[in-house]
Protein backbone atom coordinates (compact mmCIF):
# COMPACT_ATOMS: atom_id res chain seq x y z
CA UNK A 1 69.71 79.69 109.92
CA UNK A 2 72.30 79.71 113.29
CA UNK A 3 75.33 78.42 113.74
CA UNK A 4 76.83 77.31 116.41
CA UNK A 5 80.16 76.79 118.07
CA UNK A 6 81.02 76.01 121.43
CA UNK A 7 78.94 78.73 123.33
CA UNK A 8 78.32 80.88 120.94
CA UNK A 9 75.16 80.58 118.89
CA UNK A 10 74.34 82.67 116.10
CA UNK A 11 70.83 83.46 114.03
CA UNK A 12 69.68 85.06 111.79
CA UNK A 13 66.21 85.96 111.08
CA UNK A 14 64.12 86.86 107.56
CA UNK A 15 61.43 88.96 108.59
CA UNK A 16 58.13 87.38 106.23
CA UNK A 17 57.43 90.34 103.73
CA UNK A 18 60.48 92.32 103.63
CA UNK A 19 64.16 92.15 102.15
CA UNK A 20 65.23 92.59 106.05
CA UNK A 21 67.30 90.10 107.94
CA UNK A 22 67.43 89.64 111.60
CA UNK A 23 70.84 88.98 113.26
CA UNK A 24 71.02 87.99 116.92
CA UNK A 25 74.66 87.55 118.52
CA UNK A 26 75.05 85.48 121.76
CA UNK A 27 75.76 87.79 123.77
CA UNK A 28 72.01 89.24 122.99
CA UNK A 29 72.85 92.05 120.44
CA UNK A 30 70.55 92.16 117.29
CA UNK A 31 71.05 93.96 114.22
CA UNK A 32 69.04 94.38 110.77
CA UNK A 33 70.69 94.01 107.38
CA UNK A 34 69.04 93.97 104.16
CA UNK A 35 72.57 91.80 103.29
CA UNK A 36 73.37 88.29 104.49
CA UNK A 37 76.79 89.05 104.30
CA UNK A 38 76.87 91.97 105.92
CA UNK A 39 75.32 90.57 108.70
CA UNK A 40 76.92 87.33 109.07
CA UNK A 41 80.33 89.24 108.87
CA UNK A 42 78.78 91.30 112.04
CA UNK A 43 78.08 88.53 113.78
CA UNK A 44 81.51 86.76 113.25
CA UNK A 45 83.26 90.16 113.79
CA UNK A 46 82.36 89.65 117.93
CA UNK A 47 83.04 92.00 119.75
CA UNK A 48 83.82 94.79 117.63
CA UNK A 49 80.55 96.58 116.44
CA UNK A 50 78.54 95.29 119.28
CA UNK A 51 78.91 97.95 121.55
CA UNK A 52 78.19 100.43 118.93
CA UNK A 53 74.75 102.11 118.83
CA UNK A 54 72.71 100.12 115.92
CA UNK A 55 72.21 101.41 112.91
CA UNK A 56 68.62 101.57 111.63
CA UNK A 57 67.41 99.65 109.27
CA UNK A 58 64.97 100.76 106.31
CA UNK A 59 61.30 101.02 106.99
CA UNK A 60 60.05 97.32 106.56
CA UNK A 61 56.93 98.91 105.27
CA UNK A 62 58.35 100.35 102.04
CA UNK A 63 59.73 96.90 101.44
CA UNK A 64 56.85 94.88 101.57
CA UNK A 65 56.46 92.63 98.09
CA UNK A 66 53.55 93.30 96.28
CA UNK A 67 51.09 90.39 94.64
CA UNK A 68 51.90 90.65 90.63
């Protein structure tokens, strides 16, 4: 999913096997978030947080979903 407005594009990501979600700003900053809305509010929220070192997300491999 992106969006995209003027020059600034916005995506976001869903990394296959894991409740993690990719965010990537146009100015080339990328953060993880288990929450669409916290990322999306991130992204919109340009500048502020983007200088700020990222926060890490959870192990993808504890998140993997498992066959029933």
């Amino acid at each position: 999913m992106s969006s995209h407005t003027g020059e600034r594009l916005y995506r976001v990501h869903w990394l296959p096997g894991t409740d993690i979600l990719r965010g990537s700003c146009h100015c080339g900053a990328e953060r993880l978030a288990e929450e669409p809305i916290e990322l999306w509010e991130w992204l919109l929220g340009h500048p502020q947080g983007h200088q700020a070192a990222a926060v890490p997300a959870p192990d993808p491999r504890t998140r993997l979903a498992m066959p029933a």
